[in-house]
Protein backbone atom coordinates (compact mmCIF):
# COMPACT_ATOMS: atom_id res chain seq x y z
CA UNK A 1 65.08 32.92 -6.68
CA UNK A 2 61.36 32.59 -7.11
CA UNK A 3 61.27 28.44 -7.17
CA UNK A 4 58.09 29.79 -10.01
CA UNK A 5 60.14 31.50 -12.51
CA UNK A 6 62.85 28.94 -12.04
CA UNK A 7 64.91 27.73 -15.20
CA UNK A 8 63.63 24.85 -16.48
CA UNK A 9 65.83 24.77 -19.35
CA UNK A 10 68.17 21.11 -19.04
CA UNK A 11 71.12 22.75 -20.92
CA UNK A 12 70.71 25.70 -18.52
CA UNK A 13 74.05 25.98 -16.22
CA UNK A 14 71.62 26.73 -12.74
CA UNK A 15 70.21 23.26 -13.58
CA UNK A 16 69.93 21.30 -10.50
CA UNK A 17 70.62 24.28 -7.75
CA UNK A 18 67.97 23.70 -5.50
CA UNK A 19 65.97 26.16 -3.30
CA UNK A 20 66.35 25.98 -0.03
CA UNK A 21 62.61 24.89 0.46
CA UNK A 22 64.20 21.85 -1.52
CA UNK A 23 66.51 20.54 -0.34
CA UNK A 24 65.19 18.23 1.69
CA UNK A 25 63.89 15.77 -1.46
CA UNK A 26 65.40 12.66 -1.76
CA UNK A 27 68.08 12.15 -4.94
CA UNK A 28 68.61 9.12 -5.99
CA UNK A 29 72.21 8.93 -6.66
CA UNK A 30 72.61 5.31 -7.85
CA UNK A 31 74.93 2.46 -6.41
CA UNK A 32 78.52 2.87 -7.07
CA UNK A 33 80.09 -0.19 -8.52
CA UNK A 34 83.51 -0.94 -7.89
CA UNK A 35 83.81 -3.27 -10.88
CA UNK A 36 83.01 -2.76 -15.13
CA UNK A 37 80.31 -4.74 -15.78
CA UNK A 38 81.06 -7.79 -18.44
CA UNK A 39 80.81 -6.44 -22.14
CA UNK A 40 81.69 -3.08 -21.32
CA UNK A 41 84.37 -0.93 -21.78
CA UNK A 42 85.92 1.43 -18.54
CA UNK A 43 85.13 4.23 -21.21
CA UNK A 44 81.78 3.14 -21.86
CA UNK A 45 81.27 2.88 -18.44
CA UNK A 46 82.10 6.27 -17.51
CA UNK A 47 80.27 7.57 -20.24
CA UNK A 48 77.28 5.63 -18.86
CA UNK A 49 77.62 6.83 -15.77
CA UNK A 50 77.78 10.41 -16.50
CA UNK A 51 74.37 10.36 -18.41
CA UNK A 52 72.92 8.74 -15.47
CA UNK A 53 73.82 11.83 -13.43
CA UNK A 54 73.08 13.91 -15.59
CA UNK A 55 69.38 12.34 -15.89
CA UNK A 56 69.16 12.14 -11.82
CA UNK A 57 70.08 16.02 -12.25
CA UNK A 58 66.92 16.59 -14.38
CA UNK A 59 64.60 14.51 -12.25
CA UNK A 60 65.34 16.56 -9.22
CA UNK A 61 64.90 19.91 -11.31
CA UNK A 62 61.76 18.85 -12.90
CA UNK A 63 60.67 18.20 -9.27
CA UNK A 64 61.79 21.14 -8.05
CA UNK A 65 59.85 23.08 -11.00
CA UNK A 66 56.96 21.15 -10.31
CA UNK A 67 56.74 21.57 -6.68
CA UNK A 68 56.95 25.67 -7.12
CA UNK A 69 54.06 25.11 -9.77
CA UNK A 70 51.67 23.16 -7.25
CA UNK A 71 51.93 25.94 -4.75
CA UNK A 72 51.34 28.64 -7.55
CA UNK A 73 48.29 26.44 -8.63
CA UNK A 74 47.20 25.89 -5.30
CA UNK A 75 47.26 29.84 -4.87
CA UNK A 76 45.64 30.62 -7.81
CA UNK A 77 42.37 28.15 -6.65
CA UNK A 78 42.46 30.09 -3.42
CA UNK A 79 42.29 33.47 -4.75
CA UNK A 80 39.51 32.43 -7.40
CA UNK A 81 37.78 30.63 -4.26
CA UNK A 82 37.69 27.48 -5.66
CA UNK A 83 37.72 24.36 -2.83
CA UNK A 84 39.39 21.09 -3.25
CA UNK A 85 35.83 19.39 -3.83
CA UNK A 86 35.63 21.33 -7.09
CA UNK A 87 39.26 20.08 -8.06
CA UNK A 88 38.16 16.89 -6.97
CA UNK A 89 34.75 17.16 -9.66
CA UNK A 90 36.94 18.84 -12.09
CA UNK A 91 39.29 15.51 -12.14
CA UNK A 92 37.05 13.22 -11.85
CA UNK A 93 35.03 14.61 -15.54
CA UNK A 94 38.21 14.48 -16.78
CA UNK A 95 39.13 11.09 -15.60
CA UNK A 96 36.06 10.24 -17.27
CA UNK A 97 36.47 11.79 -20.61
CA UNK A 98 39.68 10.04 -20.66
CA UNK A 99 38.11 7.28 -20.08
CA UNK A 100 35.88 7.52 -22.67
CA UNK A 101 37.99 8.37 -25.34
CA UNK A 102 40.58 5.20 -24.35
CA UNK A 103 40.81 2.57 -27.17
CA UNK A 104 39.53 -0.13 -24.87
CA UNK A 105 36.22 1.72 -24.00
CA UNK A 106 35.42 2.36 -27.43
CA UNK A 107 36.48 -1.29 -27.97
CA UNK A 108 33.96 -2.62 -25.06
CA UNK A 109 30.98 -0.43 -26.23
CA UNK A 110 30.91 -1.80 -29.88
CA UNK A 111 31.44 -5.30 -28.61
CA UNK A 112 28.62 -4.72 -25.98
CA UNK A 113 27.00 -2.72 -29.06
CA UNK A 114 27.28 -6.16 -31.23
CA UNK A 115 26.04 -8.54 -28.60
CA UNK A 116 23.14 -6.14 -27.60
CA UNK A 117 22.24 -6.90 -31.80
CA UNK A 118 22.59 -10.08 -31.85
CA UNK A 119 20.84 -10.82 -28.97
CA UNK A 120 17.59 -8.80 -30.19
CA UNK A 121 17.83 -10.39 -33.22
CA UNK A 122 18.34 -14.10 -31.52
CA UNK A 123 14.85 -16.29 -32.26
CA UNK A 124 14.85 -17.13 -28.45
CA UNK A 125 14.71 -12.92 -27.62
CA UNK A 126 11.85 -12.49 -30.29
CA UNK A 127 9.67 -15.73 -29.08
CA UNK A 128 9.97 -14.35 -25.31
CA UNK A 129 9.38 -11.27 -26.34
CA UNK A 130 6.03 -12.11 -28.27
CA UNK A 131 5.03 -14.71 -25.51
CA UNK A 132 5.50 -11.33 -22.90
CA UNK A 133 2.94 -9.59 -25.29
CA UNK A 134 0.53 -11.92 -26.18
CA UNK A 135 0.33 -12.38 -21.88
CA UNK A 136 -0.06 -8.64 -21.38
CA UNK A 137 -2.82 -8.40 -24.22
CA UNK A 138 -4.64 -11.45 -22.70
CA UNK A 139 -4.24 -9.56 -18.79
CA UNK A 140 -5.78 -6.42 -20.12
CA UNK A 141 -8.62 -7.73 -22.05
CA UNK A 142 -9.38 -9.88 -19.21
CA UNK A 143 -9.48 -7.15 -16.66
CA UNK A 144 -11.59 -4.92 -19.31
CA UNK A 145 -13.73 -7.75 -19.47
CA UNK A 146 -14.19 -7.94 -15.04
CA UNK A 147 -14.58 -3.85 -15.27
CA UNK A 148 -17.44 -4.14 -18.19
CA UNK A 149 -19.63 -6.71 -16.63
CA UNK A 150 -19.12 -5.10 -13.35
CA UNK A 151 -20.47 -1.66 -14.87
CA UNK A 152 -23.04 -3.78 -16.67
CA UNK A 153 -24.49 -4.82 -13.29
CA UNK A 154 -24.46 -1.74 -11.40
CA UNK A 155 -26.23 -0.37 -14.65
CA UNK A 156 -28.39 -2.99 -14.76
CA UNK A 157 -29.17 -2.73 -10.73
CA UNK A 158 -29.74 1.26 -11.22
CA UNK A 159 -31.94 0.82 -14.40
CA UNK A 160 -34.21 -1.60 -12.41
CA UNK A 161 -34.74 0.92 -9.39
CA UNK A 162 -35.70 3.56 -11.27
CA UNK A 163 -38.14 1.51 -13.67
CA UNK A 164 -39.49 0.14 -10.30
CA UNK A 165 -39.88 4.10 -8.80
CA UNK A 166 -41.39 4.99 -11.80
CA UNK A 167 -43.63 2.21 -12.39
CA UNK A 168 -44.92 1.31 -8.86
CA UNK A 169 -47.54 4.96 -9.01
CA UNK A 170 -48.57 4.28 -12.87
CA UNK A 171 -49.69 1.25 -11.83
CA UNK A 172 -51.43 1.77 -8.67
CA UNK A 173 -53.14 4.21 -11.39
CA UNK A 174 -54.08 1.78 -13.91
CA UNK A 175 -57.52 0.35 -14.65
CA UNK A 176 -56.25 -2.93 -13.73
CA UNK A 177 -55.08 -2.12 -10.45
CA UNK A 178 -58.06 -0.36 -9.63
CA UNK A 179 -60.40 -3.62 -11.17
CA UNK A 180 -57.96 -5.74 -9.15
CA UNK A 181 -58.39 -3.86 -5.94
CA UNK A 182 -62.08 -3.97 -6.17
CA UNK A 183 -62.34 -7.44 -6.49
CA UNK A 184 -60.27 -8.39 -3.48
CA UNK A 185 -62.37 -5.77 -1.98
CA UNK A 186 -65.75 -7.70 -3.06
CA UNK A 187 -64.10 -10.85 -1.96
CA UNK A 188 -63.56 -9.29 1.15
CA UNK A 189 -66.74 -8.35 1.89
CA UNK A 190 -68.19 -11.46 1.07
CA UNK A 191 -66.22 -13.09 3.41
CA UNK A 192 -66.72 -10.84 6.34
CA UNK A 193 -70.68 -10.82 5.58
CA UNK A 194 -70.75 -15.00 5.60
CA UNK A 195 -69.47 -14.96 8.56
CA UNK A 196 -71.80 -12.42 10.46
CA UNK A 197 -74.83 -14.33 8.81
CA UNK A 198 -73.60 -17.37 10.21
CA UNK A 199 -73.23 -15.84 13.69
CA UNK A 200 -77.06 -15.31 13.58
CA UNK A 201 -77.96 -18.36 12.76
CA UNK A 202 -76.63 -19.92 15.68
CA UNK A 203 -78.72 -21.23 18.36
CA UNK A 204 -79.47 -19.81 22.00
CA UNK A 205 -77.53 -21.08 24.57
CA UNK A 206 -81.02 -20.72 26.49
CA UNK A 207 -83.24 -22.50 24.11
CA UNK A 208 -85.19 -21.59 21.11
CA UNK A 209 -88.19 -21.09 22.52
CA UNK A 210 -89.34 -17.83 24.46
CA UNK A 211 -90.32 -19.98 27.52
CA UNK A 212 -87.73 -19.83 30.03
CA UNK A 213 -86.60 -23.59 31.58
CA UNK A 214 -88.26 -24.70 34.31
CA UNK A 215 -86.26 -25.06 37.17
CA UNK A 216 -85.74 -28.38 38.30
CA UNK A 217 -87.20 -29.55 41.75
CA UNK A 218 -85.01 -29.82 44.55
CA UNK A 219 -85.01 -33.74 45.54
């Protein structure tokens, strides 16, 4: 008998026969007691007793049933080429969707949910949160200000060279340069001319006179 299509009915009569593949799991038969526990009856007992067997009977069917059904799952997976690593991802989502539907996960995410509100809404929250913006304001006005002045002065620097480019041949051209120029140049020649009127004037280191010196007489 295909351990598969085994009866799984409990009322069936082949419940408990075991494949042979089977028989090696472990029954739990119970402990024999050789005395009636107090309150009961020897009837009671028995009755007891033989619902207990009965129950052990089912265990070891359902595992027998379950057993065949692993191996036809397991089959299945390998003929559809699916790996234990997608089993593994398949239980995990829904080990996590379990999860999330549990009573006590839904109970932690609206308390989390109430204490998220009532922190926002605390004083202490809105005052740090306004002191974290007013110093983030002040930070970024204060480095516009750096980057404007610093553009200011290379502006400032560039305007100046070119106005100095430009202006340095208009005025060499202007009638003010030129007056300028010629009166340094007068001074100038002034100057030199004193001085080679002065060189004229200066005496002969032989005399004055056209007479040459007389030459002393030897002693």
């Amino acid at each position: 008998m295909d351990p598969a299509s085994q009866d799984i009915n409990l009322n069936s009569p082949n419940k408990g026969l075991l494949s042979d593949s089977m028989t090696d799991v472990p029954v739990d038969t119970g402990t024999t007691r050789t005395t009636i526990p107090e309150g009961l009856t020897e009837a009671e007992e028995e009755e007891l007793r033989s619902e207990l067997t009965k129950v052990e009977e089912e265990i070891v069917t359902l595992r027998q049933v379950l057993a065949a059904k692993e191996r036809h799952c397991g089959e299945l997976k390998r003929k559809l080429g699916l790996t234990p690593l997608d089993g593994l991802k398949q239980n995990l989502t829904k080990s996590w969707h379990d999860v999330q539907v549990s009573n006590a996960y839904v109970k932690t995410s609206e308390k989390l949910g109430e204490w998220n509100e009532k922190v926002t809404q605390s004083d202490l929250y809105k005052k740090t949160q306004e002191t974290l913006s007013q110093a983030g304001q002040k930070t970024s006005a204060a480095l516009s200000n750096v980057g404007s002045a610093i553009s200011r002065k290379f502006g400032d620097m560039s305007s100046y060279s070119i106005r100095h480019s430009i202006s340095m041949p208009a005025m060499r051209n202007s009638a003010t340069f030129k007056s300028f120029e010629d009166r340094v140049g007068t001074i100038k020649s002034k100057v030199v001319g004193g001085r080679e009127n002065d060189s004229d004037n200066l005496p002969s280191p032989t005399g004055s006179s056209d007479k040459p010196l007389q030459d002393h007489a030897p002693f």
